[in-house]
Protein backbone atom coordinates (compact mmCIF):
# COMPACT_ATOMS: atom_id res chain seq x y z
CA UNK A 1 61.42 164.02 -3.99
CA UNK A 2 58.72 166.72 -3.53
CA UNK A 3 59.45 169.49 -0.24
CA UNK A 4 56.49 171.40 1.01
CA UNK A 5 57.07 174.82 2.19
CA UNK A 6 54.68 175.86 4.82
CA UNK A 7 53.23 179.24 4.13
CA UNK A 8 53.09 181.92 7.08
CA UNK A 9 49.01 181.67 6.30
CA UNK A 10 49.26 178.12 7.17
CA UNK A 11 48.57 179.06 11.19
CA UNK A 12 45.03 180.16 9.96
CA UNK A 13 44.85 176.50 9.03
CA UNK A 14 46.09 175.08 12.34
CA UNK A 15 43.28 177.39 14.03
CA UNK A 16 40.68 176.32 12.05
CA UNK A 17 41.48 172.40 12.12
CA UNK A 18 43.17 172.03 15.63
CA UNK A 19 41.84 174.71 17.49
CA UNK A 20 38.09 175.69 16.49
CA UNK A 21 36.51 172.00 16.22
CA UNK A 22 37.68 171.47 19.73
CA UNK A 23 35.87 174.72 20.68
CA UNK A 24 32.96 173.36 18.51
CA UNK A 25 32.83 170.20 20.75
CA UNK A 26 32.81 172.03 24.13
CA UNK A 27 30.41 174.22 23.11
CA UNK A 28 28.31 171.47 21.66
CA UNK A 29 28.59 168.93 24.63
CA UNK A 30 27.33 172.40 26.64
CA UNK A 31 23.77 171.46 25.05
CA UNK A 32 23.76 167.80 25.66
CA UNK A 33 25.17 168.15 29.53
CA UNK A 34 21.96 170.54 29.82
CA UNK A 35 19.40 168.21 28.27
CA UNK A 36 20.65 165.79 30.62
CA UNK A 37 19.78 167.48 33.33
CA UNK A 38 16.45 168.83 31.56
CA UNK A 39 15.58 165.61 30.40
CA UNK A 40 16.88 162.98 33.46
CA UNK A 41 19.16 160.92 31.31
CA UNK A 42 21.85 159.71 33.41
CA UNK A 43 24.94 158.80 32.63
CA UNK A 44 26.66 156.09 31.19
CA UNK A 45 23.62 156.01 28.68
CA UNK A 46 24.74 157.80 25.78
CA UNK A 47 20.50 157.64 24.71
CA UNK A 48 17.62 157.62 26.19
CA UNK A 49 15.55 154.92 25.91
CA UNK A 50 11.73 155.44 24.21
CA UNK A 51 9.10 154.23 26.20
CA UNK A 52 11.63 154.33 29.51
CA UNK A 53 12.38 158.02 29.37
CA UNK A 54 9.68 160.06 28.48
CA UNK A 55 11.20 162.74 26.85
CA UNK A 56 13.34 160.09 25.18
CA UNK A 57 12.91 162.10 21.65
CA UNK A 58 14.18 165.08 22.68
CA UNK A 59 16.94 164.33 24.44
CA UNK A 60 17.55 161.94 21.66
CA UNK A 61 17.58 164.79 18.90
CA UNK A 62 20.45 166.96 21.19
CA UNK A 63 22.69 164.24 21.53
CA UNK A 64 22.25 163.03 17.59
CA UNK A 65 22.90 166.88 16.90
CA UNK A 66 26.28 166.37 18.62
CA UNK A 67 27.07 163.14 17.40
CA UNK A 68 26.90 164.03 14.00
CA UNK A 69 29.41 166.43 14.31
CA UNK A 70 32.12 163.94 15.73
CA UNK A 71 31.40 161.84 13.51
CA UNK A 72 32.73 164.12 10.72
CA UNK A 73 35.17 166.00 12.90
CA UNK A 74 38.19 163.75 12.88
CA UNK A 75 37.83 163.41 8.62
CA UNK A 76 37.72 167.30 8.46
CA UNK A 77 40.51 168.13 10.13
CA UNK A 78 42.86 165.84 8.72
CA UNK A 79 41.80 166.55 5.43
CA UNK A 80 41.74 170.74 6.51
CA UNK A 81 45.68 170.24 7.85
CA UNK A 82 46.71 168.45 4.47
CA UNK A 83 44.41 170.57 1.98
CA UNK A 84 45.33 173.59 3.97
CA UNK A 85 49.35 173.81 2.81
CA UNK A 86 48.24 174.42 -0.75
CA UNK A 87 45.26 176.26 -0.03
CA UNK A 88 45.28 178.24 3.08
CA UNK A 89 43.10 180.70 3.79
CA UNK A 90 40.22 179.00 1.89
CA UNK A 91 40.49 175.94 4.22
CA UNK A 92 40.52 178.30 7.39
CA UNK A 93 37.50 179.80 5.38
CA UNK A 94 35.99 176.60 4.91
CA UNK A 95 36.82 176.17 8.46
CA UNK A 96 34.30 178.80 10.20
CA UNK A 97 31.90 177.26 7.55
CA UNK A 98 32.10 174.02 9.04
CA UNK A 99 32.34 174.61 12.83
CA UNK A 100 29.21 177.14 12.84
CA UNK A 101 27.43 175.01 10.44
CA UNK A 102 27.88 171.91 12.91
CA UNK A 103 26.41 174.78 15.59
CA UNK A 104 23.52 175.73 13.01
CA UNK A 105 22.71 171.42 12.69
CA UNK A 106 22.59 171.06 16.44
CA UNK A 107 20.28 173.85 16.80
CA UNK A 108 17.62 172.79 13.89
CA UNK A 109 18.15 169.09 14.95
CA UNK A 110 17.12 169.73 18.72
CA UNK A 111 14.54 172.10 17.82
CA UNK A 112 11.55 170.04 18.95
CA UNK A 113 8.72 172.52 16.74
CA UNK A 114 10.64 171.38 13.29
CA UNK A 115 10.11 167.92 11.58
CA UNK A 116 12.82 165.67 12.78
CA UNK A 117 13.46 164.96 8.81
CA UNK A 118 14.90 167.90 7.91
CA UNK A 119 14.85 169.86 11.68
CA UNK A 120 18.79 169.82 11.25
CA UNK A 121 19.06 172.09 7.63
CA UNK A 122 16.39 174.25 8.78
CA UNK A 123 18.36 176.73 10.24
CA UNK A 124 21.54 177.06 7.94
CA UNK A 125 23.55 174.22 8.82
CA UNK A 126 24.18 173.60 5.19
CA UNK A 127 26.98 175.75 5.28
CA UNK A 128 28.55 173.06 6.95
CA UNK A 129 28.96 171.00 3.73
CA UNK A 130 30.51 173.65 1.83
CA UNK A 131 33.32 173.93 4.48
CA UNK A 132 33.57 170.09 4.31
CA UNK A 133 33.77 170.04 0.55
CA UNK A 134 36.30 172.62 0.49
CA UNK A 135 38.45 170.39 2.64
CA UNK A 136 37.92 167.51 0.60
CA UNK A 137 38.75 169.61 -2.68
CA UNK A 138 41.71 171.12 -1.42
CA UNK A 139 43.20 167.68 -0.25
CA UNK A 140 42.39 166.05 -2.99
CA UNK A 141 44.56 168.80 -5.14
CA UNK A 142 47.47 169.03 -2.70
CA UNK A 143 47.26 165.00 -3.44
CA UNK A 144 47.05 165.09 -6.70
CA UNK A 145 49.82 167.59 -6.87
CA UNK A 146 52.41 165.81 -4.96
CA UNK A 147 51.82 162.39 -7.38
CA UNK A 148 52.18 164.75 -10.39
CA UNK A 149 55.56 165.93 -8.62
């Protein structure tokens, strides 16, 4: 039988993974609830449609921006919250990476003068990986560790 001891860093870690990609979201959804309005794409349509809306692309390209980031949300913190009891402060490091990364991909992604290949790493969201890798890393250990006993 293994017993983890939570460390008094460990609330760093609940900020980073409970508390910050939540902020993330809001501020994320901020962008698409203003292309909507910008754009004309009413709800429920979570896209527009080419050829029916004619800004269909740009629209398109803020709501992708956001949807990549829930997509990967729900992975990061879990693995953030488990990584995080062995290693702290470098997930709530890894944390800031990831959440203004995710900001840094929405903001190259719906940037309409960039090529729509690489629009969203334009403008630093690579950063974004390096918190997610440090997640995975760290979980993978604290894993790892607890088999070993």
């Amino acid at each position: 039988m293994i017993s983890i001891t939570v460390p008094p860093e460990y609330g760093w870690v609940v900020l980073g993974a409970g508390v910050a990609p939540v902020i993330t979201s809001m501020y994320l959804s901020g962008f698409v609830m203003k292309a909507r309005k910008e754009y004309d794409v009413q709800y429920p349509n979570l896209y527009a449609v080419p050829k029916l809306h004619k800004n269909a692309d740009e629209f398109n390209r803020v709501q992708r921006g956001h949807q990549n980031y829930l997509e990967g949300a729900t992975s990061y913190s879990i693995m953030t919250l488990l990584g995080g009891l062995q290693y702290p402060l470098l997930c709530a490091g890894g944390s800031v990476l990831f959440c203004v990364g995710s900001a840094l991909f929405m903001k190259g992604y719906a940037d309409n003068s960039l090529d729509v290949k690489m629009a969203r790493y334009k403008k630093g969201a690579g950063i974004k990986w390096i918190g997610f890798l440090i997640s995975l890393v760290s979980s993978i250990r604290l894993g790892i560790a607890l088999i070993r006993g």
